[in-house]
PDB file of N, CA and C in Angstrom:
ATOM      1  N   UNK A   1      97.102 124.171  56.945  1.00  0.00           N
ATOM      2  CA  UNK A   1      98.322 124.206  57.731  1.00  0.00           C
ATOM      3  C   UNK A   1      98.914 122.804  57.792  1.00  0.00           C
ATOM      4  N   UNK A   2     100.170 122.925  57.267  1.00  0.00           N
ATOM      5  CA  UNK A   2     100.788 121.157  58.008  1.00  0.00           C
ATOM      6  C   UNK A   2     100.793 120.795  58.905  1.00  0.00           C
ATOM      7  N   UNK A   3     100.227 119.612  59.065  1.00  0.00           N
ATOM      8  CA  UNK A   3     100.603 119.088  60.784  1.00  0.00           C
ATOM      9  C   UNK A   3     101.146 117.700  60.077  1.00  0.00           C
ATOM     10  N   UNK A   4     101.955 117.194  61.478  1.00  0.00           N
ATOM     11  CA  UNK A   4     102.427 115.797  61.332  1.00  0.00           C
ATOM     12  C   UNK A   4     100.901 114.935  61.080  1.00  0.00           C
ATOM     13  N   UNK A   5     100.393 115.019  61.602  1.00  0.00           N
ATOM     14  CA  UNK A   5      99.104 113.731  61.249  1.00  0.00           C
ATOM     15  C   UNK A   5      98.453 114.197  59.794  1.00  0.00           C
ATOM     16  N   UNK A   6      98.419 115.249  59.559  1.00  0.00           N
ATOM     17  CA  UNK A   6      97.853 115.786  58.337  1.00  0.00           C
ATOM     18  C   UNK A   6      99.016 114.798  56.984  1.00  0.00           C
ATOM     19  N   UNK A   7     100.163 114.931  57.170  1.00  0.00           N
ATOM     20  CA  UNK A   7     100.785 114.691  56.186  1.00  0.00           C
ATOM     21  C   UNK A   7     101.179 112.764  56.432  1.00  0.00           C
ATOM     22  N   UNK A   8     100.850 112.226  57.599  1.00  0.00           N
ATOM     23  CA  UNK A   8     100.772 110.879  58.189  1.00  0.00           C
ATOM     24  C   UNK A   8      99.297 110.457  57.008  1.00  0.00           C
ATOM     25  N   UNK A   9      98.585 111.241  57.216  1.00  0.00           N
ATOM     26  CA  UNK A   9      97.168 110.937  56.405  1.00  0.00           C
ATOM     27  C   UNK A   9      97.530 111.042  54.994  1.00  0.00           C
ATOM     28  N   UNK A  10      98.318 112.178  54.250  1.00  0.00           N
ATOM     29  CA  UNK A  10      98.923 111.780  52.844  1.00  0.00           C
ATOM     30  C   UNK A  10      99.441 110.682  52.690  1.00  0.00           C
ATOM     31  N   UNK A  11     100.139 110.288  53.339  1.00  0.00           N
ATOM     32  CA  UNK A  11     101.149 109.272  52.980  1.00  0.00           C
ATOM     33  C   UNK A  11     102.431 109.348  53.053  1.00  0.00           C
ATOM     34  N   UNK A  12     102.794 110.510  53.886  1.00  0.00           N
ATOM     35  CA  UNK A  12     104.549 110.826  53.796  1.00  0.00           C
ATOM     36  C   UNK A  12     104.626 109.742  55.113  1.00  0.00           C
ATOM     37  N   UNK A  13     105.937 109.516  55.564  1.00  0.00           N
ATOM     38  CA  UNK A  13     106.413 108.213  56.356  1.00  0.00           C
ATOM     39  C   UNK A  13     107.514 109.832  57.574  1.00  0.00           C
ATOM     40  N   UNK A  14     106.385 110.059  58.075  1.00  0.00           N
ATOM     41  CA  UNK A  14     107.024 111.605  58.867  1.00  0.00           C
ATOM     42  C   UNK A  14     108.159 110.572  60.339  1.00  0.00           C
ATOM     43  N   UNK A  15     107.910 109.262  60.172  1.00  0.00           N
ATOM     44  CA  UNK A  15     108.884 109.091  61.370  1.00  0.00           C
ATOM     45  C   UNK A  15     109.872 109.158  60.855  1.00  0.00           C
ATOM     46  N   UNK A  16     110.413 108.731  58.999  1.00  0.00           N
ATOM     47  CA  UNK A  16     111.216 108.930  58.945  1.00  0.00           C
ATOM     48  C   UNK A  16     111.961 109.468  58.163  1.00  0.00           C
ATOM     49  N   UNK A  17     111.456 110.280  58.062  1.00  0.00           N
ATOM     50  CA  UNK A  17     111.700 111.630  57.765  1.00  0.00           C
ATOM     51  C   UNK A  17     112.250 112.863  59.241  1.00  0.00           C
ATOM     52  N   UNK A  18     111.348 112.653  60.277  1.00  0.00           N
ATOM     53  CA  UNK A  18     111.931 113.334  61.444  1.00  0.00           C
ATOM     54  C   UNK A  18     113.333 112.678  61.849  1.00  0.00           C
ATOM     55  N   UNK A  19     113.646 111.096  61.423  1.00  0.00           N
ATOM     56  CA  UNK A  19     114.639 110.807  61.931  1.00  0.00           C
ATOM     57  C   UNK A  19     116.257 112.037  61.027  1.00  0.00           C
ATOM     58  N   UNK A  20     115.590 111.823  60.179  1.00  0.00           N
ATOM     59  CA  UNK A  20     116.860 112.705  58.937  1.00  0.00           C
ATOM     60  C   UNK A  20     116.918 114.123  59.196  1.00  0.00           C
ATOM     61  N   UNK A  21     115.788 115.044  60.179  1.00  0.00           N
ATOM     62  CA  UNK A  21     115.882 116.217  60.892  1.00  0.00           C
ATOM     63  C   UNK A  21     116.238 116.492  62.385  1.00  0.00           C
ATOM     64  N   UNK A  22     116.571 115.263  62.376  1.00  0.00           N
ATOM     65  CA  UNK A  22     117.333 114.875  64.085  1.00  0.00           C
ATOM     66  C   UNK A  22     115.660 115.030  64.823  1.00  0.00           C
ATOM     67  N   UNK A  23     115.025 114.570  64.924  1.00  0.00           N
ATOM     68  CA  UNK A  23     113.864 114.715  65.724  1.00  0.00           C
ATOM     69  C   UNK A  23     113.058 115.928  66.116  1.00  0.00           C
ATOM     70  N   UNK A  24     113.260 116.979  64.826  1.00  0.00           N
ATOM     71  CA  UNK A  24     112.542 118.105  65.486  1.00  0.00           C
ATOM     72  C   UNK A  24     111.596 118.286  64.816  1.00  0.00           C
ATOM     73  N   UNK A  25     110.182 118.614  64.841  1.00  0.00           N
ATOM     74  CA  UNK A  25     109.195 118.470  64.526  1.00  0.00           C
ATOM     75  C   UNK A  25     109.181 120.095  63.711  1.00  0.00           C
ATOM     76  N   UNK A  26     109.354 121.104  64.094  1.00  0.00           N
ATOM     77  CA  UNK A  26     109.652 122.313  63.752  1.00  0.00           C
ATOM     78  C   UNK A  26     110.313 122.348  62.308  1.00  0.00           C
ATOM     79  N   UNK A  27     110.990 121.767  62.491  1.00  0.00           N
ATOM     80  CA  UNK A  27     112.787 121.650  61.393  1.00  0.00           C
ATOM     81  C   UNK A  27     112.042 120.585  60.275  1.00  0.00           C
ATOM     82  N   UNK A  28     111.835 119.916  60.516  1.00  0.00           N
ATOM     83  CA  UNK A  28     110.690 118.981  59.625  1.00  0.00           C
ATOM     84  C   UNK A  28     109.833 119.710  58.419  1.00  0.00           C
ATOM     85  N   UNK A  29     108.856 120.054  59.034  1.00  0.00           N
ATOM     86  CA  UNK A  29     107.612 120.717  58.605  1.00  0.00           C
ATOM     87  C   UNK A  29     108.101 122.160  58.115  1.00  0.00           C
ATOM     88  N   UNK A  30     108.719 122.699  58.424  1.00  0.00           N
ATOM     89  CA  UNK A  30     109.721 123.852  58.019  1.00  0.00           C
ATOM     90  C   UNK A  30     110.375 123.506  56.628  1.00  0.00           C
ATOM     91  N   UNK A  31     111.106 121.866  56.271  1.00  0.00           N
ATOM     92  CA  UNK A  31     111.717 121.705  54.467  1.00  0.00           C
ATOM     93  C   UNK A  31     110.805 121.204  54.377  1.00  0.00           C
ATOM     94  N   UNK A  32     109.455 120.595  54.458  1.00  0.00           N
ATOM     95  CA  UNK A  32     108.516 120.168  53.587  1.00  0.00           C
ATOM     96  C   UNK A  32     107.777 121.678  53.159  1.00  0.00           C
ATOM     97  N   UNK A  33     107.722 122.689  53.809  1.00  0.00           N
ATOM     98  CA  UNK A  33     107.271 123.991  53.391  1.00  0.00           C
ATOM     99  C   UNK A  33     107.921 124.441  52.126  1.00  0.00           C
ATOM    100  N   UNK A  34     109.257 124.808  52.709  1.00  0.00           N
ATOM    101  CA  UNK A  34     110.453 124.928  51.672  1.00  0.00           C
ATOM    102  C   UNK A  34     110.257 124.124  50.539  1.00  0.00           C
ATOM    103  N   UNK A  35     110.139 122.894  50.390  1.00  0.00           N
ATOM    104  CA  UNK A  35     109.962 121.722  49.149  1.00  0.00           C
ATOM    105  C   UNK A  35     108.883 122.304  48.323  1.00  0.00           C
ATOM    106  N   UNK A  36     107.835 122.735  48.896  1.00  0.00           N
ATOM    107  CA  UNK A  36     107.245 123.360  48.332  1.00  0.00           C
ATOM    108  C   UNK A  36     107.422 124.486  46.921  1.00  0.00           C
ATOM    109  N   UNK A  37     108.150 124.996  47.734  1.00  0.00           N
ATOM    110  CA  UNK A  37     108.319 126.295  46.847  1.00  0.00           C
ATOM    111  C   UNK A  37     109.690 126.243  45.672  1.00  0.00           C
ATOM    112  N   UNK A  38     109.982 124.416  46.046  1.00  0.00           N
ATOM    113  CA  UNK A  38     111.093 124.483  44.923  1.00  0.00           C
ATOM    114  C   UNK A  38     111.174 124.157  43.355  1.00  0.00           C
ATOM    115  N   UNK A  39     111.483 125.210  42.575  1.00  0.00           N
ATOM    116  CA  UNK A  39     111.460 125.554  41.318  1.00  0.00           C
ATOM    117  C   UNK A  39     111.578 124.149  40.580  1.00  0.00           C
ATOM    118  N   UNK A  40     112.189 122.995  40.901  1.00  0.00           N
ATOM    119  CA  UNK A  40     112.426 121.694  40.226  1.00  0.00           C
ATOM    120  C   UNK A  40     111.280 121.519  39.688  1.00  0.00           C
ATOM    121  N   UNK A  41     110.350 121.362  40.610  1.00  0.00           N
ATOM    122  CA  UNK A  41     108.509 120.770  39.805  1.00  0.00           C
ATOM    123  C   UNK A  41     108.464 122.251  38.730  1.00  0.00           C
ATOM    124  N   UNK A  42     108.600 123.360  38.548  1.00  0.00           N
ATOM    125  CA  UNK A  42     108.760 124.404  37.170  1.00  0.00           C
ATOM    126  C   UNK A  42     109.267 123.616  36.283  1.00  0.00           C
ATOM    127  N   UNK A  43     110.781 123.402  36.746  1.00  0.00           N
ATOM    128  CA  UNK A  43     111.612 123.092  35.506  1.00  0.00           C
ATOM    129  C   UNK A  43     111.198 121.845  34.903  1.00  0.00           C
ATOM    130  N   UNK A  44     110.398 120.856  35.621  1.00  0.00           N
ATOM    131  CA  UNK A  44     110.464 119.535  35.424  1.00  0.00           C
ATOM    132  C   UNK A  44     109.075 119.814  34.198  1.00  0.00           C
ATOM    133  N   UNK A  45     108.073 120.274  34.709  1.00  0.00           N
ATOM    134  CA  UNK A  45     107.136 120.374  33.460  1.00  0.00           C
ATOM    135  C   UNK A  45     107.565 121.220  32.471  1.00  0.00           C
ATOM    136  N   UNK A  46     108.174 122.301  32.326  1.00  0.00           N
ATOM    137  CA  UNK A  46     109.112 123.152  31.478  1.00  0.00           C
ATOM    138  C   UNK A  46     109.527 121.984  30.547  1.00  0.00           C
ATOM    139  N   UNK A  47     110.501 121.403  31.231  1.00  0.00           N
ATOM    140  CA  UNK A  47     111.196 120.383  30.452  1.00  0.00           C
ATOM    141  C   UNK A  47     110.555 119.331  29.525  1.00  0.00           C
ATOM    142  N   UNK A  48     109.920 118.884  30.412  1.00  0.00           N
ATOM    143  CA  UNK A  48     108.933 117.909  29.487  1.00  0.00           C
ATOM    144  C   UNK A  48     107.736 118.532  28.215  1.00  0.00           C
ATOM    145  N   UNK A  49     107.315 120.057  28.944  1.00  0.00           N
ATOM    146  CA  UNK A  49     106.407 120.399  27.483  1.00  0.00           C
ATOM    147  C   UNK A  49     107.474 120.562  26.495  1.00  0.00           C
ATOM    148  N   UNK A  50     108.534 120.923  26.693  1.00  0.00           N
ATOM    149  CA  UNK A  50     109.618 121.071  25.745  1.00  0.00           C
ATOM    150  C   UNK A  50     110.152 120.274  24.774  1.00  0.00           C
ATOM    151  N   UNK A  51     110.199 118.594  25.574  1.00  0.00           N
ATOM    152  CA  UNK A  51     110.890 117.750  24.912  1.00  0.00           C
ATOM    153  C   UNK A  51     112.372 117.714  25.389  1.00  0.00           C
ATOM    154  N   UNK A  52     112.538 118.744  26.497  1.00  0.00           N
ATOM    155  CA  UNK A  52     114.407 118.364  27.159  1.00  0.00           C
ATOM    156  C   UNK A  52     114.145 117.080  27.903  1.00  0.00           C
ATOM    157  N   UNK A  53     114.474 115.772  27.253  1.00  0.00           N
ATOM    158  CA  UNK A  53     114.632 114.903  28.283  1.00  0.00           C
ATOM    159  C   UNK A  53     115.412 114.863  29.439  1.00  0.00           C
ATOM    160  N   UNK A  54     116.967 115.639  28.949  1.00  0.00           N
ATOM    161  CA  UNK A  54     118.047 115.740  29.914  1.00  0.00           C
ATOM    162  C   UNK A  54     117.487 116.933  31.115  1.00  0.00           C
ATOM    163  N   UNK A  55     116.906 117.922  31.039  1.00  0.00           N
ATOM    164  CA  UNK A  55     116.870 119.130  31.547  1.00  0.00           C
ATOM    165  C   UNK A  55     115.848 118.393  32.603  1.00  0.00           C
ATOM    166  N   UNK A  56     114.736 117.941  31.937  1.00  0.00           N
ATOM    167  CA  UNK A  56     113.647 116.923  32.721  1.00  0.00           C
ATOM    168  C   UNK A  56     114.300 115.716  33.482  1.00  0.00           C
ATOM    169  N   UNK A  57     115.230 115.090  33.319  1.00  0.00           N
ATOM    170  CA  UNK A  57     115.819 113.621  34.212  1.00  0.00           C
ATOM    171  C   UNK A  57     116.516 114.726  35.442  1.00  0.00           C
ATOM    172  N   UNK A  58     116.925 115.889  35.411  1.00  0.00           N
ATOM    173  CA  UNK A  58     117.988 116.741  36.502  1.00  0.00           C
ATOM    174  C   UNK A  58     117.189 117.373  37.205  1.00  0.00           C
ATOM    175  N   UNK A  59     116.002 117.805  36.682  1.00  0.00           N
ATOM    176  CA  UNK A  59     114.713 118.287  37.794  1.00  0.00           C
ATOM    177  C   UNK A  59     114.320 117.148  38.144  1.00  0.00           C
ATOM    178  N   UNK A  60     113.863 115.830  37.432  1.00  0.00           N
ATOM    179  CA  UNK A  60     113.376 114.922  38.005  1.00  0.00           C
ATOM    180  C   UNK A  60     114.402 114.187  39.579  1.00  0.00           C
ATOM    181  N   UNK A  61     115.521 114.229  39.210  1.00  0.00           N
ATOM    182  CA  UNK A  61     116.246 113.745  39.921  1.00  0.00           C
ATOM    183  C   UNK A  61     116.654 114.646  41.363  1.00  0.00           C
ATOM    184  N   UNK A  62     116.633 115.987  40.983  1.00  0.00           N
ATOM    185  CA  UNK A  62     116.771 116.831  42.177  1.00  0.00           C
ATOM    186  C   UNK A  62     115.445 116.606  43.303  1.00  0.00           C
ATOM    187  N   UNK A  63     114.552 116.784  42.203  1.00  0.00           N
ATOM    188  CA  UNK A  63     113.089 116.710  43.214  1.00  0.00           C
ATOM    189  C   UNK A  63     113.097 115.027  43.844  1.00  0.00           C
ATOM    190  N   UNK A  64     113.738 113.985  43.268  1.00  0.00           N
ATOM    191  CA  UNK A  64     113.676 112.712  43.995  1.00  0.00           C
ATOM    192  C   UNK A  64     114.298 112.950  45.270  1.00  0.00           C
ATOM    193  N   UNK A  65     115.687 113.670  44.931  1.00  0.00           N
ATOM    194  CA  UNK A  65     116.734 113.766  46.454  1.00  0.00           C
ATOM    195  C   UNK A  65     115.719 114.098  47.399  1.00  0.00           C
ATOM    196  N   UNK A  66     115.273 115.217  47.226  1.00  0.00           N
ATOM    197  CA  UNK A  66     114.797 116.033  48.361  1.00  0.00           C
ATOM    198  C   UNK A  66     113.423 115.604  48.833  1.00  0.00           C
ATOM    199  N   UNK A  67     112.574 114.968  47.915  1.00  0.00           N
ATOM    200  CA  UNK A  67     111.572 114.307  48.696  1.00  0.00           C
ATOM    201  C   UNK A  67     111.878 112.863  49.294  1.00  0.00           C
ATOM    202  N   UNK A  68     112.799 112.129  48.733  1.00  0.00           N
ATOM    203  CA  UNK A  68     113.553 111.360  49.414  1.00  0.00           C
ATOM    204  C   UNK A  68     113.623 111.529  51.116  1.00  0.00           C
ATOM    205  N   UNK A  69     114.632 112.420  50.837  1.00  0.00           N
ATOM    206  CA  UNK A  69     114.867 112.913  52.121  1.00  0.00           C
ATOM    207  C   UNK A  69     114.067 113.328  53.215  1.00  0.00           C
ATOM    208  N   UNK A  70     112.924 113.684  52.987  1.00  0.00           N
ATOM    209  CA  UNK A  70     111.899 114.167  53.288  1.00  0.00           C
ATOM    210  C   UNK A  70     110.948 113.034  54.292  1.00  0.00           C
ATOM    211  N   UNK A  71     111.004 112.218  52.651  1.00  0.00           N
ATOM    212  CA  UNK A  71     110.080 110.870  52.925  1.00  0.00           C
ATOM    213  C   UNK A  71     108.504 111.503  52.528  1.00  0.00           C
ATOM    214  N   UNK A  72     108.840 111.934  51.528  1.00  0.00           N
ATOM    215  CA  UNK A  72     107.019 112.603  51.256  1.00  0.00           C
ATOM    216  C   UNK A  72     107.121 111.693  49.907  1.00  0.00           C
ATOM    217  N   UNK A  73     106.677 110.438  50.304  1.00  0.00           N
ATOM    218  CA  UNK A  73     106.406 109.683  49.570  1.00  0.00           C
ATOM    219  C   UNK A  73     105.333 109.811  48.551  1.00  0.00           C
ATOM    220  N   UNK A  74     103.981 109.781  48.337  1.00  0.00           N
ATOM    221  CA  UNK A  74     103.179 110.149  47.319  1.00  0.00           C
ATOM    222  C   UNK A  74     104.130 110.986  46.147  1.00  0.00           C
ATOM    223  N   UNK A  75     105.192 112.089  46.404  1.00  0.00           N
ATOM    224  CA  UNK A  75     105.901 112.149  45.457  1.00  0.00           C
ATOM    225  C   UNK A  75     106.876 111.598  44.756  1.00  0.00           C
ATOM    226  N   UNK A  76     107.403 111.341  45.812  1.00  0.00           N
ATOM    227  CA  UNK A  76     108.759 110.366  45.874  1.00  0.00           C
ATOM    228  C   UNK A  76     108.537 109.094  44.647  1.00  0.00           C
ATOM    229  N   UNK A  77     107.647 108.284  44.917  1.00  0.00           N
ATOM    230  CA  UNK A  77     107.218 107.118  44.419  1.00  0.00           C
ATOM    231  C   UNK A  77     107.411 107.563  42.562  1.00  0.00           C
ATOM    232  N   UNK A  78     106.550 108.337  42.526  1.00  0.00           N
ATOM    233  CA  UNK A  78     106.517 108.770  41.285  1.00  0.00           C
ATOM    234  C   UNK A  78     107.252 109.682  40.158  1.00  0.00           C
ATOM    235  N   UNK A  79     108.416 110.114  41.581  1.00  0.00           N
ATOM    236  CA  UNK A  79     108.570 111.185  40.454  1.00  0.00           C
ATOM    237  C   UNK A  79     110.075 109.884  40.506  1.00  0.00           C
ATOM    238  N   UNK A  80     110.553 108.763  41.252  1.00  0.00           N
ATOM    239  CA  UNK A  80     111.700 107.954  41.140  1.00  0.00           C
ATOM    240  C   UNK A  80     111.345 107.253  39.465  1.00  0.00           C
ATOM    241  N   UNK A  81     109.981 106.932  39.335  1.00  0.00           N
ATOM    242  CA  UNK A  81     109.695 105.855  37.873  1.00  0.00           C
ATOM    243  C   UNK A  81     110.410 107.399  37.152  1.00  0.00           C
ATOM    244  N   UNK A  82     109.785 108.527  37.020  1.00  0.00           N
ATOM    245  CA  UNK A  82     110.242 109.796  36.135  1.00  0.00           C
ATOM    246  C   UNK A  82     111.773 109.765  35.516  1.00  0.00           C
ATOM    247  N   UNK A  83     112.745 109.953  37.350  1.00  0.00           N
ATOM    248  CA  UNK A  83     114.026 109.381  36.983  1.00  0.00           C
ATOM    249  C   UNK A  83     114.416 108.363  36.099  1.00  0.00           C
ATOM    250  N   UNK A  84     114.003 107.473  36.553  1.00  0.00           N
ATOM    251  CA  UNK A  84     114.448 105.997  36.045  1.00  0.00           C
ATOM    252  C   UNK A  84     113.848 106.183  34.502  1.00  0.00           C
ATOM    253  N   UNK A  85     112.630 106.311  34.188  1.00  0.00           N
ATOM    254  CA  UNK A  85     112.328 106.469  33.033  1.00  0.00           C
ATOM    255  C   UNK A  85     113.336 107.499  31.974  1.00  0.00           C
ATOM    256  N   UNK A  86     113.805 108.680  32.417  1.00  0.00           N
ATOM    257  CA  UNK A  86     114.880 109.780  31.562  1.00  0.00           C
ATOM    258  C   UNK A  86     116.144 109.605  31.722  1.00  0.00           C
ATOM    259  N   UNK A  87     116.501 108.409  32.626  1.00  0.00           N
ATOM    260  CA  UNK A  87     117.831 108.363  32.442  1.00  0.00           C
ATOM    261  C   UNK A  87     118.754 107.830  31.474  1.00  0.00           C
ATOM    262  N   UNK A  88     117.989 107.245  30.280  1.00  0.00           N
ATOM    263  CA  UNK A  88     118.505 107.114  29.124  1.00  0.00           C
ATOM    264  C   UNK A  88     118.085 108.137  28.238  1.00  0.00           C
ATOM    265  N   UNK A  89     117.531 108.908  28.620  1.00  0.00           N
ATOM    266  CA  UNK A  89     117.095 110.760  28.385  1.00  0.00           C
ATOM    267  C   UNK A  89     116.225 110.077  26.748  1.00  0.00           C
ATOM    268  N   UNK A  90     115.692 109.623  26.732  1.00  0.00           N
ATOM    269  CA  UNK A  90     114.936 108.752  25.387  1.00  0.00           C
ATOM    270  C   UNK A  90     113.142 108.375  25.358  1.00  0.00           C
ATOM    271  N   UNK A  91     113.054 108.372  26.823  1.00  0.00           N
ATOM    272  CA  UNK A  91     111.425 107.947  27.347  1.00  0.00           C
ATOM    273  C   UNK A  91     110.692 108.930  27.356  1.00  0.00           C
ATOM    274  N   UNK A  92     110.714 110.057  26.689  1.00  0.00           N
ATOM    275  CA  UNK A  92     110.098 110.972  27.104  1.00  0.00           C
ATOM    276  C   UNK A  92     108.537 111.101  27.318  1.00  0.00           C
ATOM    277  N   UNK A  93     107.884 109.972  26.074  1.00  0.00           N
ATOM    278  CA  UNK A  93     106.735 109.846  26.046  1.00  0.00           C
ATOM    279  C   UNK A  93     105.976 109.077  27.111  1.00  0.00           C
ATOM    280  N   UNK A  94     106.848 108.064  27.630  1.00  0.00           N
ATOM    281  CA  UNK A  94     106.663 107.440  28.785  1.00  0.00           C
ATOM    282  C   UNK A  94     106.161 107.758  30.565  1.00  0.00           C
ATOM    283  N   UNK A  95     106.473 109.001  30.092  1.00  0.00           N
ATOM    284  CA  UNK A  95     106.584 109.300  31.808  1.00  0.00           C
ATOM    285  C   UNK A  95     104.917 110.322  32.282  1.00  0.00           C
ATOM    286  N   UNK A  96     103.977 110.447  31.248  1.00  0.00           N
ATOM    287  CA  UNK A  96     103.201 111.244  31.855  1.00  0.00           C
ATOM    288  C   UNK A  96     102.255 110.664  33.141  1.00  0.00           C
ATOM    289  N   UNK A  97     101.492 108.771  33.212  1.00  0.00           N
ATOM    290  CA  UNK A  97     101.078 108.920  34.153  1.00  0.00           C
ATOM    291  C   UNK A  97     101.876 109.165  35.696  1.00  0.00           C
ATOM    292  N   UNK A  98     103.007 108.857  35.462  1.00  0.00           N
ATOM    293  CA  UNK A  98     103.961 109.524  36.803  1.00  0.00           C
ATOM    294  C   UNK A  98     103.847 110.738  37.066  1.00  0.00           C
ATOM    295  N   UNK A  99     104.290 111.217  35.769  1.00  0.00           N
ATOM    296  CA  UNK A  99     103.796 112.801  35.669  1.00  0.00           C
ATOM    297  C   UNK A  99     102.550 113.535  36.953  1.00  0.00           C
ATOM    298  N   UNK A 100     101.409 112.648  36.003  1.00  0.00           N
ATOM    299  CA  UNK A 100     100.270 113.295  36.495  1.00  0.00           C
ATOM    300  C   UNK A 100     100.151 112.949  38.295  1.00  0.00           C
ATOM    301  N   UNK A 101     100.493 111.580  38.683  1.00  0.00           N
ATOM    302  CA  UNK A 101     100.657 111.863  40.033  1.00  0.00           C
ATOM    303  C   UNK A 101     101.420 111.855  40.922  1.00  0.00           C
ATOM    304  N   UNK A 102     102.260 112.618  40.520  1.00  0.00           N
ATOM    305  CA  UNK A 102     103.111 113.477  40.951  1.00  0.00           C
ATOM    306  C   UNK A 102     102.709 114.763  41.499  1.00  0.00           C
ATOM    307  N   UNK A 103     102.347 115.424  40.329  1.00  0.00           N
ATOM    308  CA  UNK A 103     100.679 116.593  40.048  1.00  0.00           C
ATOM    309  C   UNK A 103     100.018 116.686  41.219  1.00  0.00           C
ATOM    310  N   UNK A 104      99.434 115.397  40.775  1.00  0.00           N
ATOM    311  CA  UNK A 104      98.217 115.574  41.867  1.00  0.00           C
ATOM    312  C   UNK A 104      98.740 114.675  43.557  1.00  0.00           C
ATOM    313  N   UNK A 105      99.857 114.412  43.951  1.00  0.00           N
ATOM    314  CA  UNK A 105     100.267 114.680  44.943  1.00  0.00           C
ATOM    315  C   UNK A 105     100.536 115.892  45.527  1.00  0.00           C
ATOM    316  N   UNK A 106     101.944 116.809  44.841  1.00  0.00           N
ATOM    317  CA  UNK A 106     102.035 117.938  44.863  1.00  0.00           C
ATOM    318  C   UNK A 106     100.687 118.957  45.548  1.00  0.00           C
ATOM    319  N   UNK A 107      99.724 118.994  44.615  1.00  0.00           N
ATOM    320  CA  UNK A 107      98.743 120.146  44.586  1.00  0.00           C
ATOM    321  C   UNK A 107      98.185 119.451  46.464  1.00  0.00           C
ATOM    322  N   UNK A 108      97.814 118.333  46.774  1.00  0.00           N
ATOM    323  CA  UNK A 108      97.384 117.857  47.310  1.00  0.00           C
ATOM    324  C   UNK A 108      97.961 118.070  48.179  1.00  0.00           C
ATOM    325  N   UNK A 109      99.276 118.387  49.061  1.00  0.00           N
ATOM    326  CA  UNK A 109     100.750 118.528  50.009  1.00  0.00           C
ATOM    327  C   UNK A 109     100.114 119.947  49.882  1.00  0.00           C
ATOM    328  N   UNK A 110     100.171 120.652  49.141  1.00  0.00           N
ATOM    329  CA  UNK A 110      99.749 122.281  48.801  1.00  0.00           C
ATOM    330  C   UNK A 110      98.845 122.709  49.651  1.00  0.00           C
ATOM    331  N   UNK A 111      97.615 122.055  49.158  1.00  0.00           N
ATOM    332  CA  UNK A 111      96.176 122.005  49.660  1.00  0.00           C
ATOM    333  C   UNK A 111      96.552 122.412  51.278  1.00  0.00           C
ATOM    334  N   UNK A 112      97.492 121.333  51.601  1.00  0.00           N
ATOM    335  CA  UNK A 112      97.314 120.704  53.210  1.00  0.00           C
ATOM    336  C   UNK A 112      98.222 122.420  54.088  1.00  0.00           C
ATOM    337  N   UNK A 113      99.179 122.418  52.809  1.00  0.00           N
ATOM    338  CA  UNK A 113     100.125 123.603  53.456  1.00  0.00           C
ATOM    339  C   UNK A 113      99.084 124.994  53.770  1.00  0.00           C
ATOM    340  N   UNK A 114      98.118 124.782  53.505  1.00  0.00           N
ATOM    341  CA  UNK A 114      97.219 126.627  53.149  1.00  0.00           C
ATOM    342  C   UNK A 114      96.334 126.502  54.808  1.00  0.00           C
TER     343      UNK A 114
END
């Protein structure tokens, strides 16, 4: 189950992140649920077993906004090098250790959600 200290112990920065949900602890933990279940991390490995750099920099970049926003940093961190790395849509080979923890943030946020 998420709790604020649970995800304080990942590494997300939940003060401020609650500040960007107007202070509700509910409303919070409610889009980090949601984040969860969003198709970007699909498309983003889609993309990359593929070789779409472009298709991969627009998942990469959607999933930055929103963990951004979030402040669930352990992803954030990594999937921003991802961005930065495809935005000359050319690095493709470049980006797997981001890749991978990204991954293994993700699964790890998962873990915490069950």
């Amino acid at each position: 189950m998420l709790t604020m200290d649970a995800l304080r112990e990942w590494g997300a920065n939940v003060e401020e992140g609650l500040r960007r949900c107007l202070d509700r602890e509910d409303f919070y933990l409610r889009l980090v649920g949601l984040q969860l279940e969003d198709l970007n991390f699909e498309r983003l490995e889609e993309a990359i077993l593929a070789g779409n750099a472009k298709a991969a920099f627009e998942a990469a970049h959607a999933i930055k906004g929103a963990t951004g926003n979030l402040a669930l940093t352990p992803i954030y961190t990594p999937v921003v090098a991802i961005a930065e790395k495809l935005r000359g849509q050319s690095a493709m080979q470049e980006v797997s250790a981001e890749y991978a923890e990204m991954n293994a943030a993700l699964a790890r946020l998962r873990r915490l959600a069950e």
